[in-house]
PDB file of N, CA and C in Angstrom:
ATOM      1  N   UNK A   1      58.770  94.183 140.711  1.00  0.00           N
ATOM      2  CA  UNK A   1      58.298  92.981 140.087  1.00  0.00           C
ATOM      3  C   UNK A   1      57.790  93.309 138.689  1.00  0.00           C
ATOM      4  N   UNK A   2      58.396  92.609 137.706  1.00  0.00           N
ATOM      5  CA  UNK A   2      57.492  92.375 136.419  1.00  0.00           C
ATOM      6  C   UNK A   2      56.559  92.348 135.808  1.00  0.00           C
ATOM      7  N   UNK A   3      55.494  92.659 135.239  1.00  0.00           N
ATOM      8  CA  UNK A   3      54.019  92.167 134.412  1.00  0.00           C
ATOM      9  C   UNK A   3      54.332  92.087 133.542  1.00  0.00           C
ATOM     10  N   UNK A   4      53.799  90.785 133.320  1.00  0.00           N
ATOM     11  CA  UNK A   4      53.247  90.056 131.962  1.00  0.00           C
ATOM     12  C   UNK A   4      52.844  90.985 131.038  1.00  0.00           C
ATOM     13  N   UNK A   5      52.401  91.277 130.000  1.00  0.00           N
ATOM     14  CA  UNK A   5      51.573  91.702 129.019  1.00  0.00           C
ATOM     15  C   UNK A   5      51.153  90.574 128.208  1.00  0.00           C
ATOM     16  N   UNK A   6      50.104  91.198 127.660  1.00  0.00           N
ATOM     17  CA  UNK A   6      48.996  90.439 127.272  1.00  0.00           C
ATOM     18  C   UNK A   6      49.468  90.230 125.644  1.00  0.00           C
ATOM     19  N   UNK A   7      50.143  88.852 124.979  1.00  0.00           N
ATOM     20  CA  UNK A   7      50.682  88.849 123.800  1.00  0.00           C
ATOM     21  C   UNK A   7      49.541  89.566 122.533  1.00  0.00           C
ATOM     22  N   UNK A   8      49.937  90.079 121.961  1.00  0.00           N
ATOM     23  CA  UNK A   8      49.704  90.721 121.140  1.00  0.00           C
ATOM     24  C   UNK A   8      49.355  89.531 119.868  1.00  0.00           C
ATOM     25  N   UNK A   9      48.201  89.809 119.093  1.00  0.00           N
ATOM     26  CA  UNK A   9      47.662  88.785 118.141  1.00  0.00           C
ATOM     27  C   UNK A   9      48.818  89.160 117.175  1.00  0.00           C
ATOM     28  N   UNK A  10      49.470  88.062 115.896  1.00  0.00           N
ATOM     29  CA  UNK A  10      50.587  88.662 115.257  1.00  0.00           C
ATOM     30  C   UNK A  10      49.783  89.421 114.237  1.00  0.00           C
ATOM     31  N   UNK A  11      50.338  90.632 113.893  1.00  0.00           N
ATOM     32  CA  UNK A  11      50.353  91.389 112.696  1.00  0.00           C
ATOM     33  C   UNK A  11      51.028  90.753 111.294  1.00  0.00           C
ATOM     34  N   UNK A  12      49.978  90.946 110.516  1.00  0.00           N
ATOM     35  CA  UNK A  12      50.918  90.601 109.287  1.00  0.00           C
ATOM     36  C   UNK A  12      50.897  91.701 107.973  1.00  0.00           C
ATOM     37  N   UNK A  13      51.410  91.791 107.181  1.00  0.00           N
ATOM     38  CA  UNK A  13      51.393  92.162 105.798  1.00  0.00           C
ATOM     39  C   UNK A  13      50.304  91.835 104.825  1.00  0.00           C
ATOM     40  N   UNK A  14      49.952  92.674 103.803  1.00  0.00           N
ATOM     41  CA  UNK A  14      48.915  92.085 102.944  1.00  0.00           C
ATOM     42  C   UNK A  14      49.874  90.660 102.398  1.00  0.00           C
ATOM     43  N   UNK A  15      51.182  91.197 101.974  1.00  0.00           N
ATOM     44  CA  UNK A  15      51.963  90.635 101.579  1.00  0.00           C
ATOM     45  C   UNK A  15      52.274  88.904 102.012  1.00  0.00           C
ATOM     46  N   UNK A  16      52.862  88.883 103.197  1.00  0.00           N
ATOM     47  CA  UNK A  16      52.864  87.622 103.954  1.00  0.00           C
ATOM     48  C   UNK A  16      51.542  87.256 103.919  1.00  0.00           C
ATOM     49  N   UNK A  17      50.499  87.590 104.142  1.00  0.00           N
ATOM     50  CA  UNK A  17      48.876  87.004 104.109  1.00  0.00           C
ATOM     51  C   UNK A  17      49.360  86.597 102.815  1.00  0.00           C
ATOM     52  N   UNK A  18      49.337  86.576 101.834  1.00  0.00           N
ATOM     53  CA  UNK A  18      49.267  86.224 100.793  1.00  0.00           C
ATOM     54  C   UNK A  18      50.178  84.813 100.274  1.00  0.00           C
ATOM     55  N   UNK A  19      51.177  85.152 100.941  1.00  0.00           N
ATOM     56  CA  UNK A  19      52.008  84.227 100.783  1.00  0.00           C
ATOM     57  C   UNK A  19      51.617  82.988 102.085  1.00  0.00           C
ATOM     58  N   UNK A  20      51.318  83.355 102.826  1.00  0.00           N
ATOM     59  CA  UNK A  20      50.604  82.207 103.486  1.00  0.00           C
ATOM     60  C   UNK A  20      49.093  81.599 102.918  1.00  0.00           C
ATOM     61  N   UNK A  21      48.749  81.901 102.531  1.00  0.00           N
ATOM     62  CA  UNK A  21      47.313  81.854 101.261  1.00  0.00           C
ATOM     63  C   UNK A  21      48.157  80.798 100.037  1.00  0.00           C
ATOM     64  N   UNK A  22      49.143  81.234  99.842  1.00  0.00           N
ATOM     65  CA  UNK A  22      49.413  80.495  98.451  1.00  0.00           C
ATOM     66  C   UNK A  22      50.684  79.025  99.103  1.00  0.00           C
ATOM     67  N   UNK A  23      50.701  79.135 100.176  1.00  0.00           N
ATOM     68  CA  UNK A  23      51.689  78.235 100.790  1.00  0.00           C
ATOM     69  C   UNK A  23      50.476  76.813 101.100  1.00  0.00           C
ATOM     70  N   UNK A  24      49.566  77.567 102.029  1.00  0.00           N
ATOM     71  CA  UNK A  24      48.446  76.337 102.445  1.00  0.00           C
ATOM     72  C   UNK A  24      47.881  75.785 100.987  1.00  0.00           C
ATOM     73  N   UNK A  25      47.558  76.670 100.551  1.00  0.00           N
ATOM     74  CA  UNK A  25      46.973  75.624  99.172  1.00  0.00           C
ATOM     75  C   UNK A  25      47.787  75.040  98.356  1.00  0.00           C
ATOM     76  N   UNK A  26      49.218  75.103  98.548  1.00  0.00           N
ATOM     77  CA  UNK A  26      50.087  74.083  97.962  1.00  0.00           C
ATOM     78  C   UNK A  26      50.421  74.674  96.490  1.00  0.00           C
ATOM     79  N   UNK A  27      50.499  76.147  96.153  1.00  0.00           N
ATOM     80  CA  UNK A  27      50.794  76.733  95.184  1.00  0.00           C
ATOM     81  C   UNK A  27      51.951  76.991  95.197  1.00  0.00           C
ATOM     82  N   UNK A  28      52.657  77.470  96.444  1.00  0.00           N
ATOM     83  CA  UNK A  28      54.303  77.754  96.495  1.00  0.00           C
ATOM     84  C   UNK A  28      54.517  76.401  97.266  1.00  0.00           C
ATOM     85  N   UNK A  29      56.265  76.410  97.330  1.00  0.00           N
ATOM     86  CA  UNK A  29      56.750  75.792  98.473  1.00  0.00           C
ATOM     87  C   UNK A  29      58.371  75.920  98.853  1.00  0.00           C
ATOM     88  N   UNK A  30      58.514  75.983  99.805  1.00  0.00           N
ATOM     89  CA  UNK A  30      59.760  76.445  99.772  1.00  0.00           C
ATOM     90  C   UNK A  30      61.134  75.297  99.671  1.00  0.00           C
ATOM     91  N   UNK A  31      62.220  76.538  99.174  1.00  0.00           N
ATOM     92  CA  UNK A  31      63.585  75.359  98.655  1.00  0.00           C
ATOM     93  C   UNK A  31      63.974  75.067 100.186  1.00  0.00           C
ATOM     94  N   UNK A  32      64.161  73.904 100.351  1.00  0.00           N
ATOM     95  CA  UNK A  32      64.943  72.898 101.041  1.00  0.00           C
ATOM     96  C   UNK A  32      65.675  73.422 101.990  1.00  0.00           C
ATOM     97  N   UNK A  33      67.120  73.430 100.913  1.00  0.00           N
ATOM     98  CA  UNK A  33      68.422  74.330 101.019  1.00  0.00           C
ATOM     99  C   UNK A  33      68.591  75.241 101.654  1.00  0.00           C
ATOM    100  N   UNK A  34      67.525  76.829 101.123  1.00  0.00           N
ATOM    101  CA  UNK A  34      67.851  78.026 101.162  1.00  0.00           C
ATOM    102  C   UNK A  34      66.750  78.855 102.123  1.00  0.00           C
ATOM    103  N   UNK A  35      65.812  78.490 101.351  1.00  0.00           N
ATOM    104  CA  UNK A  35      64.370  79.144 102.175  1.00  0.00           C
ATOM    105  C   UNK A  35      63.497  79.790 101.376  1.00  0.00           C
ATOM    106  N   UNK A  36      63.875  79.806 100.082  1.00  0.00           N
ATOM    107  CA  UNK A  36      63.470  80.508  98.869  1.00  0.00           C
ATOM    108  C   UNK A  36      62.081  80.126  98.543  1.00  0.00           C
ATOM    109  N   UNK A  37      60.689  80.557  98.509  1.00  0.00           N
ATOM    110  CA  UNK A  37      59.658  80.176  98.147  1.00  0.00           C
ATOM    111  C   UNK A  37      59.651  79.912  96.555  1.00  0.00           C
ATOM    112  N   UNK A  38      59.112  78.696  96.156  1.00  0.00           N
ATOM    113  CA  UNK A  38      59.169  78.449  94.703  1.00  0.00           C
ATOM    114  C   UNK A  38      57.943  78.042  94.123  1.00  0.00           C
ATOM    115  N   UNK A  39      57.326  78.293  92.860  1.00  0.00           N
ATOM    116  CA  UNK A  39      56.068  78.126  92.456  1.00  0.00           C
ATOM    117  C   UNK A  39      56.001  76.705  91.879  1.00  0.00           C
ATOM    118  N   UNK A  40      55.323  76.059  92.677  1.00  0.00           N
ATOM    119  CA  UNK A  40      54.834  74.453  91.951  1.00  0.00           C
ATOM    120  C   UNK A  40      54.270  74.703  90.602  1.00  0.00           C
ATOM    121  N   UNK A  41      53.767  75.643  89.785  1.00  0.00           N
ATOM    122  CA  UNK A  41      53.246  75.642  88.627  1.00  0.00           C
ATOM    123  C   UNK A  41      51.810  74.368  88.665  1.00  0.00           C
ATOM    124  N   UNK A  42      51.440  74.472  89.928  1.00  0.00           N
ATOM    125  CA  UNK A  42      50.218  73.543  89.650  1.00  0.00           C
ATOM    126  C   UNK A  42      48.739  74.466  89.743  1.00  0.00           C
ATOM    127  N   UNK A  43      48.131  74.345  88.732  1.00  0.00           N
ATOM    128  CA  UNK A  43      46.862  75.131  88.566  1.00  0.00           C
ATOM    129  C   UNK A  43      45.891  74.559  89.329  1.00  0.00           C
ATOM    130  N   UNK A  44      45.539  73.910  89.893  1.00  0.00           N
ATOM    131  CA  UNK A  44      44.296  73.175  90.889  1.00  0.00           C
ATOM    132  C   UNK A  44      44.842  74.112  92.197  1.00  0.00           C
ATOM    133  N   UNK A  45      45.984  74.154  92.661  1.00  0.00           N
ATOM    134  CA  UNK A  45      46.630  74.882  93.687  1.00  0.00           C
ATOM    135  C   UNK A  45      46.353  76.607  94.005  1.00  0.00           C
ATOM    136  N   UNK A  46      46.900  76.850  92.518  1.00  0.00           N
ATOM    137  CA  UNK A  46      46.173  78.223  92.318  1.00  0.00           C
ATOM    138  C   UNK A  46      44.810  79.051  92.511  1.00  0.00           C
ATOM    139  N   UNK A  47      44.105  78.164  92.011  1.00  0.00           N
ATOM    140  CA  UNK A  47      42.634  78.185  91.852  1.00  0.00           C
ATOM    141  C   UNK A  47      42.147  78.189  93.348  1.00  0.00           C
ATOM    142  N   UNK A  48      42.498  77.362  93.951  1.00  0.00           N
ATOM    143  CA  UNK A  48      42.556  77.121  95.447  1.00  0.00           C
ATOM    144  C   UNK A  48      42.463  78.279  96.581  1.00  0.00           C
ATOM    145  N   UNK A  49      44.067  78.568  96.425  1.00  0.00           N
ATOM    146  CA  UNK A  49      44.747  79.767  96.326  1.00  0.00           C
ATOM    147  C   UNK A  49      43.620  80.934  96.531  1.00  0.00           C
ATOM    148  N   UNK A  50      43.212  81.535  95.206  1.00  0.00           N
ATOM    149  CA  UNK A  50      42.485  82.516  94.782  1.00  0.00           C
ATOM    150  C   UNK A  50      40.966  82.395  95.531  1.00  0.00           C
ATOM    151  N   UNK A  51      40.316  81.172  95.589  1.00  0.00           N
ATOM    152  CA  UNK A  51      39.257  80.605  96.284  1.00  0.00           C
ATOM    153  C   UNK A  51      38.935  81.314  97.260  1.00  0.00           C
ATOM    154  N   UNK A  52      40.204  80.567  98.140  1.00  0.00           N
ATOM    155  CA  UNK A  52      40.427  81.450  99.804  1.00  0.00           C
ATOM    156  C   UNK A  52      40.564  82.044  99.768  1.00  0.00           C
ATOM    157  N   UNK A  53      41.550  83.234  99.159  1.00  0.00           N
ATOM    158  CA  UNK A  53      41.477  84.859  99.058  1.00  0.00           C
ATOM    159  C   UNK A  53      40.672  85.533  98.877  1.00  0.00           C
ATOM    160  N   UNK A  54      39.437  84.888  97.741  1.00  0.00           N
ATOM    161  CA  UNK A  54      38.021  85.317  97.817  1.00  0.00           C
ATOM    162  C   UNK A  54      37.280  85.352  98.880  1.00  0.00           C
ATOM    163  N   UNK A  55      37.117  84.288  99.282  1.00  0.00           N
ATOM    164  CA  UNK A  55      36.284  83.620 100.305  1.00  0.00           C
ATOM    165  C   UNK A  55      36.329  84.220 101.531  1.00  0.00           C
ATOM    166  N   UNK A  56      37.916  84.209 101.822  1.00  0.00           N
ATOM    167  CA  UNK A  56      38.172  84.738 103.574  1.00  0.00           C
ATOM    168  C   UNK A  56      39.417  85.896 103.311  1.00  0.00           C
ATOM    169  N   UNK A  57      38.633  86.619 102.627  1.00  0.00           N
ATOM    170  CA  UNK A  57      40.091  87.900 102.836  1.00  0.00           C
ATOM    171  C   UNK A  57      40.169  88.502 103.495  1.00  0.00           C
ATOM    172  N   UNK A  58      41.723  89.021 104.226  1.00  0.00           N
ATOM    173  CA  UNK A  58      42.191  89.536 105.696  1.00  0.00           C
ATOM    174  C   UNK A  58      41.214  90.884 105.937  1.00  0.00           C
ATOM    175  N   UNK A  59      40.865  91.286 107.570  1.00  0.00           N
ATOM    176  CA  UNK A  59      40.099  92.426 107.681  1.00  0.00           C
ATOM    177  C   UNK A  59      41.102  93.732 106.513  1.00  0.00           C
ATOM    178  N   UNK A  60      40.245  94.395 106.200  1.00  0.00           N
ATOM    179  CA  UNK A  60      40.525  95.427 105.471  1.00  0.00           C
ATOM    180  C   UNK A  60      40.148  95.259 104.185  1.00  0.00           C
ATOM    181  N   UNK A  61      40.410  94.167 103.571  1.00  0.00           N
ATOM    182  CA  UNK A  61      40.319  94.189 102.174  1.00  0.00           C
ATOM    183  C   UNK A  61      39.120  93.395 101.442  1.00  0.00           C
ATOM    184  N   UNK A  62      39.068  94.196 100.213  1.00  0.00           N
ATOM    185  CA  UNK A  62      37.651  93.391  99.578  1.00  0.00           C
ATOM    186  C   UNK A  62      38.422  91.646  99.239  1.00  0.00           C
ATOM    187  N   UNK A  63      37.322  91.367  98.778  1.00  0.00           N
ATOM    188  CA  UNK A  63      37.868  89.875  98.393  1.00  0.00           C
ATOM    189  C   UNK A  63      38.714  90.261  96.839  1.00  0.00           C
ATOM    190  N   UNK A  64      38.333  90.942  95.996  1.00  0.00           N
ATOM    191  CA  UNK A  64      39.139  91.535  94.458  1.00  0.00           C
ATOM    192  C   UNK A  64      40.438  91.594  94.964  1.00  0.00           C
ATOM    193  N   UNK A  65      40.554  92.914  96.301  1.00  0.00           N
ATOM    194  CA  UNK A  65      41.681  93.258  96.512  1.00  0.00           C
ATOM    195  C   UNK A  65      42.504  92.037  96.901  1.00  0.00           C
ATOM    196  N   UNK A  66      41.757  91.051  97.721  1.00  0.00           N
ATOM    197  CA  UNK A  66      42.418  90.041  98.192  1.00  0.00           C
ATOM    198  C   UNK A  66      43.001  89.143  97.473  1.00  0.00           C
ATOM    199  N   UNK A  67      42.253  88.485  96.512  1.00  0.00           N
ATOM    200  CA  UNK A  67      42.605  88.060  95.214  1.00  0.00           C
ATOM    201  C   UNK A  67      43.972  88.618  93.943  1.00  0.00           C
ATOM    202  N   UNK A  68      43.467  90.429  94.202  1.00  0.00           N
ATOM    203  CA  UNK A  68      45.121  90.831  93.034  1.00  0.00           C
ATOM    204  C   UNK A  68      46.023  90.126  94.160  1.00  0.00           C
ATOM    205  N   UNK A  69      46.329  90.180  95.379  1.00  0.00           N
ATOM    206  CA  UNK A  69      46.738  90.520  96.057  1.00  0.00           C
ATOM    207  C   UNK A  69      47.570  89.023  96.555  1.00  0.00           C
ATOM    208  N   UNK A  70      47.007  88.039  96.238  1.00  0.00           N
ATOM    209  CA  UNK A  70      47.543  86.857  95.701  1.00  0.00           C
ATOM    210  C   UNK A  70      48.557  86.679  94.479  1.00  0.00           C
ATOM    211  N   UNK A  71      47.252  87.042  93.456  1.00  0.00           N
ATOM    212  CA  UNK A  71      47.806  87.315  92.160  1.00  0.00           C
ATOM    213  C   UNK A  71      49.388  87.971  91.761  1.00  0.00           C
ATOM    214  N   UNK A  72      49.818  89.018  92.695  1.00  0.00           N
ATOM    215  CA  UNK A  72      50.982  89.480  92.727  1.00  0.00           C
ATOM    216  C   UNK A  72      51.713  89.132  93.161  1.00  0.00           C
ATOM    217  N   UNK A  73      51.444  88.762  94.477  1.00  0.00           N
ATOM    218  CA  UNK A  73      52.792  87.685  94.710  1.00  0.00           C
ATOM    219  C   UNK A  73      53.434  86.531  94.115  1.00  0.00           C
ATOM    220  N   UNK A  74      51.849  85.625  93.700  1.00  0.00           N
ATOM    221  CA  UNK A  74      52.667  84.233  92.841  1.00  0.00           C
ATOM    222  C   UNK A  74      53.706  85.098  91.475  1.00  0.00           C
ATOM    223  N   UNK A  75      53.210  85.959  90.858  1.00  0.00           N
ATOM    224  CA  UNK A  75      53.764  86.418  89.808  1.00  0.00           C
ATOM    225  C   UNK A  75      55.136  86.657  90.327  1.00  0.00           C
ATOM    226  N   UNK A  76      55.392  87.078  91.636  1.00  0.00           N
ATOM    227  CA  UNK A  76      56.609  87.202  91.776  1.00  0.00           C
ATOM    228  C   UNK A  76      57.665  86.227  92.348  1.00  0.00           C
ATOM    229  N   UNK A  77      57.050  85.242  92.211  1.00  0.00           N
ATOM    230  CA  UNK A  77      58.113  83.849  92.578  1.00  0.00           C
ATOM    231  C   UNK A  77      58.101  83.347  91.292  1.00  0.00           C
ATOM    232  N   UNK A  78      59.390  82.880  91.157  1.00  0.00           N
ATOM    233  CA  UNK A  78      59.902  82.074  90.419  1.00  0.00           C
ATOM    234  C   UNK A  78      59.514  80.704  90.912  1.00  0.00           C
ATOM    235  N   UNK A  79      59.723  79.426  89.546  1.00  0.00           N
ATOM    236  CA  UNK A  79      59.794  78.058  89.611  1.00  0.00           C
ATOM    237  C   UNK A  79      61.007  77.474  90.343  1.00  0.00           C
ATOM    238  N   UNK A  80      61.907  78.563  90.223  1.00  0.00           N
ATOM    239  CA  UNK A  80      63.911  78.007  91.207  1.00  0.00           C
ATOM    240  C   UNK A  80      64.074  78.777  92.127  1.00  0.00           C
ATOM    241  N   UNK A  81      64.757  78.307  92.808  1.00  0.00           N
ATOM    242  CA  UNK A  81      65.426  78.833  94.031  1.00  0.00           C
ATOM    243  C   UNK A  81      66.633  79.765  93.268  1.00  0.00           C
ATOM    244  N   UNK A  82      66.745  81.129  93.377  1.00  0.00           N
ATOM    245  CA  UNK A  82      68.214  81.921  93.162  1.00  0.00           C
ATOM    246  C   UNK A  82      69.464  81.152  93.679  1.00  0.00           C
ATOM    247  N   UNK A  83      69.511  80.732  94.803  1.00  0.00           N
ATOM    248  CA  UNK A  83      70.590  80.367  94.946  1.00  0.00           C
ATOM    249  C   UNK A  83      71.053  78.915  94.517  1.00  0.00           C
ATOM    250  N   UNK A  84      70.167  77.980  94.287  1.00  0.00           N
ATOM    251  CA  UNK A  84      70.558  76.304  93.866  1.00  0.00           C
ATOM    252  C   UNK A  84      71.157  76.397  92.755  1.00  0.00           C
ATOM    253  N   UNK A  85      72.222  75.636  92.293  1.00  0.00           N
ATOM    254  CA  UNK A  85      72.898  76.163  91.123  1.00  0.00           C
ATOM    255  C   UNK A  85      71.798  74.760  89.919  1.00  0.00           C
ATOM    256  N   UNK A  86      72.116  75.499  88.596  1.00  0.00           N
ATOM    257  CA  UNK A  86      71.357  74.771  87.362  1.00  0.00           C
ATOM    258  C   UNK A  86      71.692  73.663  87.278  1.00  0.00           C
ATOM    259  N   UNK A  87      70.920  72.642  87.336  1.00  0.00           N
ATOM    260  CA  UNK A  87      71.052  70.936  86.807  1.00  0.00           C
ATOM    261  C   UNK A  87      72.026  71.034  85.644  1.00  0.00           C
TER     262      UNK A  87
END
């Protein structure tokens, strides 16, 4: 017979933390189409963003760290999706 195990809480990345940080506050959002996370370019969002990363950053990290740690990811999304072709 089988046992269950006891699910495991999910693990994440500083990385994905981050990007879930900048998703809830409505700083990214993703393309439609593809799946591509894209930066709304809205600064109230950001600020937001950075707030919570301060505020509640994942065990391990200071809130600074938590904060670059934001900071690097938005920098690395683009406003377009790679794959949608140009208006």
């Amino acid at each position: 017979m089988r046992t269950i195990e006891k699910q495991r809480p999910p693990t994440r990345t500083v990385h994905g933390w981050a990007i879930s940080v900048l998703h809830e506050a409505g700083a990214i959002r993703e393309c439609d189409d593809h799946g591509w996370m894209k930066d709304r370019a809205d600064p109230h969002a950001r600020d937001l963003a950075l707030e919570i990363a301060s505020k509640h950053p994942p065990a391990g990290l200071t809130a600074q760290a938590a904060t670059e740690a934001v900071r690097e990811v938005l920098d690395s999304i683009g406003d377009s999706c790679p794959e949608c072709l140009p208006d």
